[in-house]
PDB file of N, CA and C in Angstrom:
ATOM      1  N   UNK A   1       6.251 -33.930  -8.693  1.00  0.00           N
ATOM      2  CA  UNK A   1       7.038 -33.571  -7.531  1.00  0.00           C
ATOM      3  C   UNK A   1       7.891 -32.331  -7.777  1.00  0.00           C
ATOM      4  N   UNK A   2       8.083 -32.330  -9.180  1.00  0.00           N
ATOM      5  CA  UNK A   2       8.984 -31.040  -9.457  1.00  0.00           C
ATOM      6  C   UNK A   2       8.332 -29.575  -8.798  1.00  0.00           C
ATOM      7  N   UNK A   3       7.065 -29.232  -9.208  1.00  0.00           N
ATOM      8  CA  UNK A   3       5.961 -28.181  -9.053  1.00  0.00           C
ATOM      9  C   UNK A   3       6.055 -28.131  -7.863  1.00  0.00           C
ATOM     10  N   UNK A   4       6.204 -29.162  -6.488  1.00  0.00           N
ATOM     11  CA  UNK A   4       5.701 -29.043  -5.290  1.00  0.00           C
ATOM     12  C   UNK A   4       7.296 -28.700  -4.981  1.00  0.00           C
ATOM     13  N   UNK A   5       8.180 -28.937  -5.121  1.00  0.00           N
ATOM     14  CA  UNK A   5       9.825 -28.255  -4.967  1.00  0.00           C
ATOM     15  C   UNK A   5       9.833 -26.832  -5.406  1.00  0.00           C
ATOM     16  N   UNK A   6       9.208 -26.693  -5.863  1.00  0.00           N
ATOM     17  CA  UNK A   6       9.406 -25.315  -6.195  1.00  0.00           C
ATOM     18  C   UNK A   6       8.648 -23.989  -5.578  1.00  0.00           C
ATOM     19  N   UNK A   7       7.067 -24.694  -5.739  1.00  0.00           N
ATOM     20  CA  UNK A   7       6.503 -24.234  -4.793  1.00  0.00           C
ATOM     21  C   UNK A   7       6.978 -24.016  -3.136  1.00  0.00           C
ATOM     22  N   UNK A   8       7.445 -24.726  -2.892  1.00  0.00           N
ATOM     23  CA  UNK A   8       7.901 -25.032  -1.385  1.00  0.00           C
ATOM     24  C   UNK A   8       9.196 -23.818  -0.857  1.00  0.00           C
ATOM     25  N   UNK A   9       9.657 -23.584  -1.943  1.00  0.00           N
ATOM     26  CA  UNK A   9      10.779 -22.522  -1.664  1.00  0.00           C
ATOM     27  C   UNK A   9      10.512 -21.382  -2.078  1.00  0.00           C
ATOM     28  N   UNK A  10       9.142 -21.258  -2.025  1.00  0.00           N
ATOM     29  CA  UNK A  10       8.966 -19.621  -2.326  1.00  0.00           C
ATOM     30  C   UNK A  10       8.636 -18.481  -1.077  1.00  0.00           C
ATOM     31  N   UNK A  11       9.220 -18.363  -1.199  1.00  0.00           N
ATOM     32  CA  UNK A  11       8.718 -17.209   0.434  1.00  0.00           C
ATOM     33  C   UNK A  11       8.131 -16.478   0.668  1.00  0.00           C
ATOM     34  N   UNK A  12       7.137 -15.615   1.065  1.00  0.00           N
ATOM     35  CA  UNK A  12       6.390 -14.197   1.303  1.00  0.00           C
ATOM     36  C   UNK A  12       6.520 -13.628   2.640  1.00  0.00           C
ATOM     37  N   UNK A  13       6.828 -12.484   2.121  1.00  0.00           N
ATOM     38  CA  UNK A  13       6.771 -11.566   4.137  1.00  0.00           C
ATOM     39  C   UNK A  13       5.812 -10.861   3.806  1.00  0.00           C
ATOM     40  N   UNK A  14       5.346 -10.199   5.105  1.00  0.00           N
ATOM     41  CA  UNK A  14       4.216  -9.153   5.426  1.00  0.00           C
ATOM     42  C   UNK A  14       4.899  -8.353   6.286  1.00  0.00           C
ATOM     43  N   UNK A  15       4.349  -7.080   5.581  1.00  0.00           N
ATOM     44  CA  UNK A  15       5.255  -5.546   5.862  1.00  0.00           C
ATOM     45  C   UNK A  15       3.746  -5.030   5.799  1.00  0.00           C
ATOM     46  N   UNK A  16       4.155  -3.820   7.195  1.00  0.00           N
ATOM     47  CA  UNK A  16       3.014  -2.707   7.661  1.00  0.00           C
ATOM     48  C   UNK A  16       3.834  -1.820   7.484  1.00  0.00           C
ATOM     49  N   UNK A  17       3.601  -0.319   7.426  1.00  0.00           N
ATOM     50  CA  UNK A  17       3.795   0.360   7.050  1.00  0.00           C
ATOM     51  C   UNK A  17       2.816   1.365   7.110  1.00  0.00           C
ATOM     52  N   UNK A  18       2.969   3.184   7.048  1.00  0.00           N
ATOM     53  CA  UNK A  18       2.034   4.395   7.344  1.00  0.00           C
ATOM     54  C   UNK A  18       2.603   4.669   5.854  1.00  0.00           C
ATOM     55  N   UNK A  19       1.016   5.219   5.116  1.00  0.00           N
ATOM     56  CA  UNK A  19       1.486   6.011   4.110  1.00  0.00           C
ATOM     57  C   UNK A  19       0.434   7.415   3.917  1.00  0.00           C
ATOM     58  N   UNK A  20       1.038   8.574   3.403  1.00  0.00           N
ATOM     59  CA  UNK A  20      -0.320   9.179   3.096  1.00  0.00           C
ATOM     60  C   UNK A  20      -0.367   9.564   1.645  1.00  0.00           C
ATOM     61  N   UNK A  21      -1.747   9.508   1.811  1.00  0.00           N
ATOM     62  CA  UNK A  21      -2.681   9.837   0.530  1.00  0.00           C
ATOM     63  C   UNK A  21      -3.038  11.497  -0.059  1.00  0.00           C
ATOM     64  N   UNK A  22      -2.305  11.747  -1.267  1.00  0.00           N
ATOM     65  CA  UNK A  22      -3.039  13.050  -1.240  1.00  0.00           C
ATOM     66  C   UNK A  22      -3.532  12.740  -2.532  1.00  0.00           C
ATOM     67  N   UNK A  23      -5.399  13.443  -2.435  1.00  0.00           N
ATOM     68  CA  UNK A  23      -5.817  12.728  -3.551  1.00  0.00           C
ATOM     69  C   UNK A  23      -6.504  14.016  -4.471  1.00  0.00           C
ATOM     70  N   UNK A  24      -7.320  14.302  -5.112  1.00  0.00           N
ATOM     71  CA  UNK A  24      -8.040  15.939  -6.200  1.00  0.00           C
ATOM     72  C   UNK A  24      -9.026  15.923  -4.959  1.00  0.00           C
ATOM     73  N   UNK A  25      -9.197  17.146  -5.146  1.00  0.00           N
ATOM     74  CA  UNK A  25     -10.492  18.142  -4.128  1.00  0.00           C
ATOM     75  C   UNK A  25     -12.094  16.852  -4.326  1.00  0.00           C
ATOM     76  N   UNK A  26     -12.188  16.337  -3.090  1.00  0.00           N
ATOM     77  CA  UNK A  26     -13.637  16.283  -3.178  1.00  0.00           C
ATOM     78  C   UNK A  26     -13.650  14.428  -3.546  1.00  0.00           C
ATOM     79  N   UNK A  27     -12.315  13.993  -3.673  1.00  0.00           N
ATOM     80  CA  UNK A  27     -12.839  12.548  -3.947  1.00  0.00           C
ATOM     81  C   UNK A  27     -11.900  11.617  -3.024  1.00  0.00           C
ATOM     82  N   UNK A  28     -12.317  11.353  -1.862  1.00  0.00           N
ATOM     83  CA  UNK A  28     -11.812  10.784  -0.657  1.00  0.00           C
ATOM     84  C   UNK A  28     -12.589   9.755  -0.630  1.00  0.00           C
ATOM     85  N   UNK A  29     -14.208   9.663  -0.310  1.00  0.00           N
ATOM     86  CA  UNK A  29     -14.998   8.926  -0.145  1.00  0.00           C
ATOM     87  C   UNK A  29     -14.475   7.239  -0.340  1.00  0.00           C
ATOM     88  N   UNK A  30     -13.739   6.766  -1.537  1.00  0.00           N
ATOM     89  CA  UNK A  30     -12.947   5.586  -1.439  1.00  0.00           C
ATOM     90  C   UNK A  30     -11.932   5.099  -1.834  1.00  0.00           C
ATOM     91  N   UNK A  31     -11.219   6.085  -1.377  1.00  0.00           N
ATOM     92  CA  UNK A  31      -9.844   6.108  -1.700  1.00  0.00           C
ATOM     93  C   UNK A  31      -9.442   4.549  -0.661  1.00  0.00           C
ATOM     94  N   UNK A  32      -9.396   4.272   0.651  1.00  0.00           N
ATOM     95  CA  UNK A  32      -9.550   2.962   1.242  1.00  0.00           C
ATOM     96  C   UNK A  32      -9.805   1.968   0.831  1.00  0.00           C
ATOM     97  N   UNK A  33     -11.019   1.987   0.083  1.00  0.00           N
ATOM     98  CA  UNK A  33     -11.831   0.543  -1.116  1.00  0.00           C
ATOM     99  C   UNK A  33     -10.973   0.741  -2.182  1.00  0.00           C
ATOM    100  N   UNK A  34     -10.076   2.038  -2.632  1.00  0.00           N
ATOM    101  CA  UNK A  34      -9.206   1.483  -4.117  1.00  0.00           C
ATOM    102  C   UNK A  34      -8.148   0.979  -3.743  1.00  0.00           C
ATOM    103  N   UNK A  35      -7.477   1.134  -2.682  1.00  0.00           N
ATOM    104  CA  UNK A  35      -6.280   0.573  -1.774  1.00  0.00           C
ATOM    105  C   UNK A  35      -5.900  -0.944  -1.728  1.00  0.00           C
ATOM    106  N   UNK A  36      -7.353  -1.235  -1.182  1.00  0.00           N
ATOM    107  CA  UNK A  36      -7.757  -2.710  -0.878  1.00  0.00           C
ATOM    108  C   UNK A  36      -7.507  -3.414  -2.161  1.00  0.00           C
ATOM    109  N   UNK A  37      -8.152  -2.519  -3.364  1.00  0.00           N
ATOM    110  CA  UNK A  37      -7.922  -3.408  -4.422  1.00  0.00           C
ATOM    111  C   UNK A  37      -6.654  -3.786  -5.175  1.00  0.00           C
ATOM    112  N   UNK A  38      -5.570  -3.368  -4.618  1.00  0.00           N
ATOM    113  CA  UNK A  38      -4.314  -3.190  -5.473  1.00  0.00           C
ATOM    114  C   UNK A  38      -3.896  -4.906  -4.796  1.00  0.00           C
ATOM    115  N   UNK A  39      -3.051  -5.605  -5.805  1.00  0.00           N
ATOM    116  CA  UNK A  39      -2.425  -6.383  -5.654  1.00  0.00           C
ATOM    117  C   UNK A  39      -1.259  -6.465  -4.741  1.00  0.00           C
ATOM    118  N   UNK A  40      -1.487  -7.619  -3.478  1.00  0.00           N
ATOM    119  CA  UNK A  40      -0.470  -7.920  -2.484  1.00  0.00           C
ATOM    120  C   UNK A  40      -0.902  -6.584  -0.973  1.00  0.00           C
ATOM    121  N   UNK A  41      -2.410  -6.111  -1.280  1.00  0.00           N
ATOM    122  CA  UNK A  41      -2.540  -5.247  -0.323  1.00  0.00           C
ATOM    123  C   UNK A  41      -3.417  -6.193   0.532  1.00  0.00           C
ATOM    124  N   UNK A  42      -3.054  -6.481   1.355  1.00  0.00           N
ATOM    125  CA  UNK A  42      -4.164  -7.019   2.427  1.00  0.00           C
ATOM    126  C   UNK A  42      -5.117  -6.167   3.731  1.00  0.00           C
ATOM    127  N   UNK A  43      -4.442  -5.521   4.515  1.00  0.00           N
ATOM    128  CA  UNK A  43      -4.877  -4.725   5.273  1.00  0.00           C
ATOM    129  C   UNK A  43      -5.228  -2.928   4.751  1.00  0.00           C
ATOM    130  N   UNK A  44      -5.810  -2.464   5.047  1.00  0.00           N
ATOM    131  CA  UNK A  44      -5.624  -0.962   4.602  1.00  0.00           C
ATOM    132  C   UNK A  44      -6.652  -0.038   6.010  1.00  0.00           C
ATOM    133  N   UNK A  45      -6.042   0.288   7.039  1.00  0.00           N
ATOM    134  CA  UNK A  45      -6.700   1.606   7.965  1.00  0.00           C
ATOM    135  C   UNK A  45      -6.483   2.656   7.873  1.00  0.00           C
ATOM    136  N   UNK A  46      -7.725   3.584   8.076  1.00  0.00           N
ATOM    137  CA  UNK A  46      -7.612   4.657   8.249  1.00  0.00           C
ATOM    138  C   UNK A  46      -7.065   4.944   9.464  1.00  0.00           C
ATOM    139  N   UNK A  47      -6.014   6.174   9.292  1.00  0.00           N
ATOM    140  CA  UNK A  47      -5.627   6.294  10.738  1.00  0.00           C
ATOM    141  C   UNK A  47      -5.680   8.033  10.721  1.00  0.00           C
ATOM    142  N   UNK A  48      -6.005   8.758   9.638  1.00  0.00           N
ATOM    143  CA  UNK A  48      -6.541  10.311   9.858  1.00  0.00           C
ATOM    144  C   UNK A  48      -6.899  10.825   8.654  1.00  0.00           C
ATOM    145  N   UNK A  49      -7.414  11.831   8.557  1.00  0.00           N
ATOM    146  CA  UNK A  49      -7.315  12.867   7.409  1.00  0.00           C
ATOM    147  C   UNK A  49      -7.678  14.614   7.683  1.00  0.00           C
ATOM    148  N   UNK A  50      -7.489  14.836   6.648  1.00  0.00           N
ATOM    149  CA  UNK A  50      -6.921  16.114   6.532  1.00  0.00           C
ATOM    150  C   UNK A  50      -8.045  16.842   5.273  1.00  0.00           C
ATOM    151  N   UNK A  51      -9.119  17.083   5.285  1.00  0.00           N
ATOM    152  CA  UNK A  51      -9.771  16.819   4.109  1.00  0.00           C
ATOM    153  C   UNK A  51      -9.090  18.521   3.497  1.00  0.00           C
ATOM    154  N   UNK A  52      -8.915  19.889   4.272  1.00  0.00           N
ATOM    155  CA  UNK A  52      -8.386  20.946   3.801  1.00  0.00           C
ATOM    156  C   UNK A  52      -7.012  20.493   2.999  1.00  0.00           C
ATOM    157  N   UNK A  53      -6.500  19.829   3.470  1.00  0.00           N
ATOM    158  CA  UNK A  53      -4.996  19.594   2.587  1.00  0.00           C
ATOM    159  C   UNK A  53      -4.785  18.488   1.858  1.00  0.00           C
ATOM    160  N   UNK A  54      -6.546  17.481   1.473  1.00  0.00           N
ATOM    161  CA  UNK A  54      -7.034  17.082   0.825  1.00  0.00           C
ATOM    162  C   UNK A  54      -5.940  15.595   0.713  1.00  0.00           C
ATOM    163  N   UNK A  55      -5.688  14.805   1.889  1.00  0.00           N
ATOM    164  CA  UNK A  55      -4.832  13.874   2.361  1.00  0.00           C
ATOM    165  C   UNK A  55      -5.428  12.911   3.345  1.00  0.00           C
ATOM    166  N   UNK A  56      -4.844  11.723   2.928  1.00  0.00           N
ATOM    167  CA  UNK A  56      -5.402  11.034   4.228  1.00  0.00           C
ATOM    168  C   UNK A  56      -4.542   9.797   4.731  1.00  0.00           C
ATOM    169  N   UNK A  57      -4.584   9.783   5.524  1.00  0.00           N
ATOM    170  CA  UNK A  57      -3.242   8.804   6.315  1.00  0.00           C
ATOM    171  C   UNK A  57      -3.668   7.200   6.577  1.00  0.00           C
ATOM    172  N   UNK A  58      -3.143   6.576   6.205  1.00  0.00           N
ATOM    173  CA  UNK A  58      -3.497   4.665   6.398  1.00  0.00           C
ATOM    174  C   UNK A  58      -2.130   3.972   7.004  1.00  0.00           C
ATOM    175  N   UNK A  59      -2.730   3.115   8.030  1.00  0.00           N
ATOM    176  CA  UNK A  59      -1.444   2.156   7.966  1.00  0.00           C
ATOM    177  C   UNK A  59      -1.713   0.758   7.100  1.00  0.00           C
ATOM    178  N   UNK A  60      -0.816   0.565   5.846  1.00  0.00           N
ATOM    179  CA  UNK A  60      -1.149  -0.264   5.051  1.00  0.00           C
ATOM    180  C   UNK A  60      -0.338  -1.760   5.373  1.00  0.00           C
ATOM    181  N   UNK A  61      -0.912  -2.427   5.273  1.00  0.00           N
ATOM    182  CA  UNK A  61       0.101  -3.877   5.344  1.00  0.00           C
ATOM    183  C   UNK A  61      -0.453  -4.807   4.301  1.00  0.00           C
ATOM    184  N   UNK A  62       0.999  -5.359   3.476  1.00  0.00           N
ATOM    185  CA  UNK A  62       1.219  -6.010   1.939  1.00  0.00           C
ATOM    186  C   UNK A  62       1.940  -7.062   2.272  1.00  0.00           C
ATOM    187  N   UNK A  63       1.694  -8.319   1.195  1.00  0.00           N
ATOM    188  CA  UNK A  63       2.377  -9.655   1.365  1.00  0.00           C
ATOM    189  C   UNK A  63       3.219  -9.410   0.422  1.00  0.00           C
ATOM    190  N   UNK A  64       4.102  -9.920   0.180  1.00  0.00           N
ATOM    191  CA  UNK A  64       4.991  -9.544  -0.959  1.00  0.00           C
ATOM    192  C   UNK A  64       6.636 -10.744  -0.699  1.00  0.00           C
ATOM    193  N   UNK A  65       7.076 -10.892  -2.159  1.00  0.00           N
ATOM    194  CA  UNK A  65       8.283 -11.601  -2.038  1.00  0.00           C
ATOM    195  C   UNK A  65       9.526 -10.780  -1.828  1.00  0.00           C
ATOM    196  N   UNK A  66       9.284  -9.580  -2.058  1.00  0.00           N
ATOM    197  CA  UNK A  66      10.154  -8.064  -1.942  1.00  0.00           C
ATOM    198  C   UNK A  66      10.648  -8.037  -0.741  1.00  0.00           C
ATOM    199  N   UNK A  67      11.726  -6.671  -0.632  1.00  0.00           N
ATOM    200  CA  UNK A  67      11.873  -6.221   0.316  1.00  0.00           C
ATOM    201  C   UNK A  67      10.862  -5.326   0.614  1.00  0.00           C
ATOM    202  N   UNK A  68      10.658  -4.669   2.618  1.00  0.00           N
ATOM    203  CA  UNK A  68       9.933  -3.713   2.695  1.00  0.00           C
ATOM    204  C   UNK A  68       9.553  -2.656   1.694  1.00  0.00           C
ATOM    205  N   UNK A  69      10.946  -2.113   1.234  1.00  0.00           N
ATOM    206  CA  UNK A  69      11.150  -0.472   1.005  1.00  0.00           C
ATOM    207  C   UNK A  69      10.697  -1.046  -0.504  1.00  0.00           C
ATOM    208  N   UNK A  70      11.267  -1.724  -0.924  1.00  0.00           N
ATOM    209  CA  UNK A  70      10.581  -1.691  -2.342  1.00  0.00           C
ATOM    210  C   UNK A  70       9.151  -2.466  -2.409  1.00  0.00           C
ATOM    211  N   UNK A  71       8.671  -2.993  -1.482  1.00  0.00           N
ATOM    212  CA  UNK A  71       7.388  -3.288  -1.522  1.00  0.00           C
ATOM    213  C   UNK A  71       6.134  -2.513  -1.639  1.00  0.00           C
ATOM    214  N   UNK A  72       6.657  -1.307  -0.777  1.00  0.00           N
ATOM    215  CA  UNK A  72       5.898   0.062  -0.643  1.00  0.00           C
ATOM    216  C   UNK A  72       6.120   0.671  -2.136  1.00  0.00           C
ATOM    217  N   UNK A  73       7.147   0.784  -2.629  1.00  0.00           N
ATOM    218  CA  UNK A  73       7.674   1.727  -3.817  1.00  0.00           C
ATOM    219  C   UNK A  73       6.570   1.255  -5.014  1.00  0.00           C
ATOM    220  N   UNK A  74       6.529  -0.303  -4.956  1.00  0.00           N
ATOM    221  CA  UNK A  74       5.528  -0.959  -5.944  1.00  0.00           C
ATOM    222  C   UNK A  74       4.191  -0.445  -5.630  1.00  0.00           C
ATOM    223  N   UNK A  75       3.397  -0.306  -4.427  1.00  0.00           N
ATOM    224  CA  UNK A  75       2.199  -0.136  -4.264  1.00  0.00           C
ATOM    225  C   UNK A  75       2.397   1.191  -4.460  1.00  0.00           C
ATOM    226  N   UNK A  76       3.113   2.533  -4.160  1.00  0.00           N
ATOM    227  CA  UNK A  76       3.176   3.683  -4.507  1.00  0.00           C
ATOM    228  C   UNK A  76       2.902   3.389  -6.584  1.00  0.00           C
ATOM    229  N   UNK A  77       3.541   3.353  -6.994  1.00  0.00           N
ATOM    230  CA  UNK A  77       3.349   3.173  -8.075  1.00  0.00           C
ATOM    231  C   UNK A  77       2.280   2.528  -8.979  1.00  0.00           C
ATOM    232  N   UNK A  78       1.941   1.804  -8.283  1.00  0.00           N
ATOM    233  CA  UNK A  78       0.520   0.908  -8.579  1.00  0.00           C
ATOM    234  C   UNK A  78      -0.076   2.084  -8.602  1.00  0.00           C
ATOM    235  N   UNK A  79      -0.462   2.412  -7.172  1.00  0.00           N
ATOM    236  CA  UNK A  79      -1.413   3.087  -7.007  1.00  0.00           C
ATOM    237  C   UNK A  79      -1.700   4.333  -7.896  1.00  0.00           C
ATOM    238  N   UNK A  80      -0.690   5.337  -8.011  1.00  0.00           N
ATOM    239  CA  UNK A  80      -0.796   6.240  -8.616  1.00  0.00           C
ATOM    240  C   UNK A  80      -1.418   6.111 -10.386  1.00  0.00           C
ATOM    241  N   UNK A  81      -0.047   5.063 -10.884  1.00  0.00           N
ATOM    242  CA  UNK A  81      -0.795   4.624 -12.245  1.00  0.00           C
ATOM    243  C   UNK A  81      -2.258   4.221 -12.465  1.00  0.00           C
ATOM    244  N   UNK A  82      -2.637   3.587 -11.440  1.00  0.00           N
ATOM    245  CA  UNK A  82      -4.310   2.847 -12.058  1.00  0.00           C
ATOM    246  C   UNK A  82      -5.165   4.168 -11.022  1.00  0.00           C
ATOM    247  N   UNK A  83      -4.919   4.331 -10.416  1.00  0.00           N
ATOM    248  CA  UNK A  83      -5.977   6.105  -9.696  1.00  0.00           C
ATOM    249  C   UNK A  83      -5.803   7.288 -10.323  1.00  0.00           C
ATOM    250  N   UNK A  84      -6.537   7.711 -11.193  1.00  0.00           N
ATOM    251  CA  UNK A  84      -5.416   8.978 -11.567  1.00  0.00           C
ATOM    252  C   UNK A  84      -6.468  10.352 -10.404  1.00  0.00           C
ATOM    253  N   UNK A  85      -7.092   9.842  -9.354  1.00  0.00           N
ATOM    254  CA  UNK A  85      -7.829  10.703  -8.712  1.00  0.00           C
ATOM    255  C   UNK A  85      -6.695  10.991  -7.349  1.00  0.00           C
ATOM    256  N   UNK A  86      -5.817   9.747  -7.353  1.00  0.00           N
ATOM    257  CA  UNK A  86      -4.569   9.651  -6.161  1.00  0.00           C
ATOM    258  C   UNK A  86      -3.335  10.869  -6.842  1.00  0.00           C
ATOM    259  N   UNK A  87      -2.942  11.988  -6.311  1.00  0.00           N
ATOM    260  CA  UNK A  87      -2.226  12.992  -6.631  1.00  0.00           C
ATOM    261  C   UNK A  87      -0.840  12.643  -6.626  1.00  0.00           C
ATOM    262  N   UNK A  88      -0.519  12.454  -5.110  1.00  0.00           N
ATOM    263  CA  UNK A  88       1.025  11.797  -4.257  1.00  0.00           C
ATOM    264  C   UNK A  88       0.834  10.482  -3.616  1.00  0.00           C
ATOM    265  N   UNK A  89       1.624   9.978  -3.613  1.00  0.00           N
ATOM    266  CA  UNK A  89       2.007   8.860  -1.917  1.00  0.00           C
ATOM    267  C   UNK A  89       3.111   8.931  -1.392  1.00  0.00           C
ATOM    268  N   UNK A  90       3.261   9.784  -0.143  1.00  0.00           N
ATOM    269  CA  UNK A  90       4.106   9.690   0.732  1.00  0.00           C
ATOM    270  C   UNK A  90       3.957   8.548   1.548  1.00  0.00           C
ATOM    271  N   UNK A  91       5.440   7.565   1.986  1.00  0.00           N
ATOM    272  CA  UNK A  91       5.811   6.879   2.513  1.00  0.00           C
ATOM    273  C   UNK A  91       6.403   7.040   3.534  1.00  0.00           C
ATOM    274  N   UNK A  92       6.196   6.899   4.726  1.00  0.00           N
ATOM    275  CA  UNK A  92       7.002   6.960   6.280  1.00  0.00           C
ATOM    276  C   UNK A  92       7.603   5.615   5.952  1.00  0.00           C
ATOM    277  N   UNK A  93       9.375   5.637   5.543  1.00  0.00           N
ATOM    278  CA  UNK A  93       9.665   4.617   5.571  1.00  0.00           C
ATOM    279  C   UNK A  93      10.475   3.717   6.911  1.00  0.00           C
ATOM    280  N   UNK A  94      10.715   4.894   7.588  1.00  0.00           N
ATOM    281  CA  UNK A  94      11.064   4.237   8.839  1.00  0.00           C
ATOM    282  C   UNK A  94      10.215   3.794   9.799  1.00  0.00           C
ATOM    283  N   UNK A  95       8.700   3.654   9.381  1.00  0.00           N
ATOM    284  CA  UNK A  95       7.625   2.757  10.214  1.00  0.00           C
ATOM    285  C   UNK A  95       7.554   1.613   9.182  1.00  0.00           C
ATOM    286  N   UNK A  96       7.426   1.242   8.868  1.00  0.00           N
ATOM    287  CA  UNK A  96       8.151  -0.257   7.738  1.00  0.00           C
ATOM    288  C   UNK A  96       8.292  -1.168   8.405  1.00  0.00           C
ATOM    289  N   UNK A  97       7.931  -2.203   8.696  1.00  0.00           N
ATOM    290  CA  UNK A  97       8.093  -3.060   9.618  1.00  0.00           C
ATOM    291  C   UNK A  97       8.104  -4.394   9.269  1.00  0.00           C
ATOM    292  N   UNK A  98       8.759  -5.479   8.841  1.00  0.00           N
ATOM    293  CA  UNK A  98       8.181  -6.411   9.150  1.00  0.00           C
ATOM    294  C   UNK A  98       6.753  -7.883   9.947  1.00  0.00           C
ATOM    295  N   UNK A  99       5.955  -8.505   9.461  1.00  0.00           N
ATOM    296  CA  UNK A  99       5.355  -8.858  10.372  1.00  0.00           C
ATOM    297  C   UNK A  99       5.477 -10.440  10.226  1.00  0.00           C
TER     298      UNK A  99
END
């Protein structure tokens, strides 16, 4: 009964959020499928790109025990460390949203 008390008080939110991607010349193709794979990423759309300024825009949404802003900060960081083909991640943090 202890395990199921504990379990029981754990919480998760889901936060959406726009981020963009700027990634090296020429390797876009799945930048979306490496997204998906990061831990606590559930959703990942394309919502534009830019292939001259070699960027591409997603609205991402993550489960997480975090707050928004640092929820994003973690997947920024994820991401960059395990991609080394991902350049930047800019965060629109005032589209952040709760869901």
């Amino acid at each position: 009964m202890k395990l199921f008390s504990i379990i029981e008080q754990i919480v998760f939110n889901t936060y959406e959020g726009m981020v963009r991607i700027m990634y090296k010349e020429g390797e876009s193709e799945n930048i979306a499928e490496l997204l998906r794979a990061l831990p606590g990423i559930t959703t990942v759309t394309n919502a534009g790109s830019s292939s001259e300024m070699g960027a591409m825009t997603f609205k991402v949404k993550l489960i997480t025990q975090k707050q928004g802003e640092e929820a994003f900060e973690a997947f920024k960081t994820n991401a960059t460390q395990k991609y080394p083909n991902i350049i930047k991640i800019e965060i629109a943090n005032e589209t952040i949203e709760e869901k």
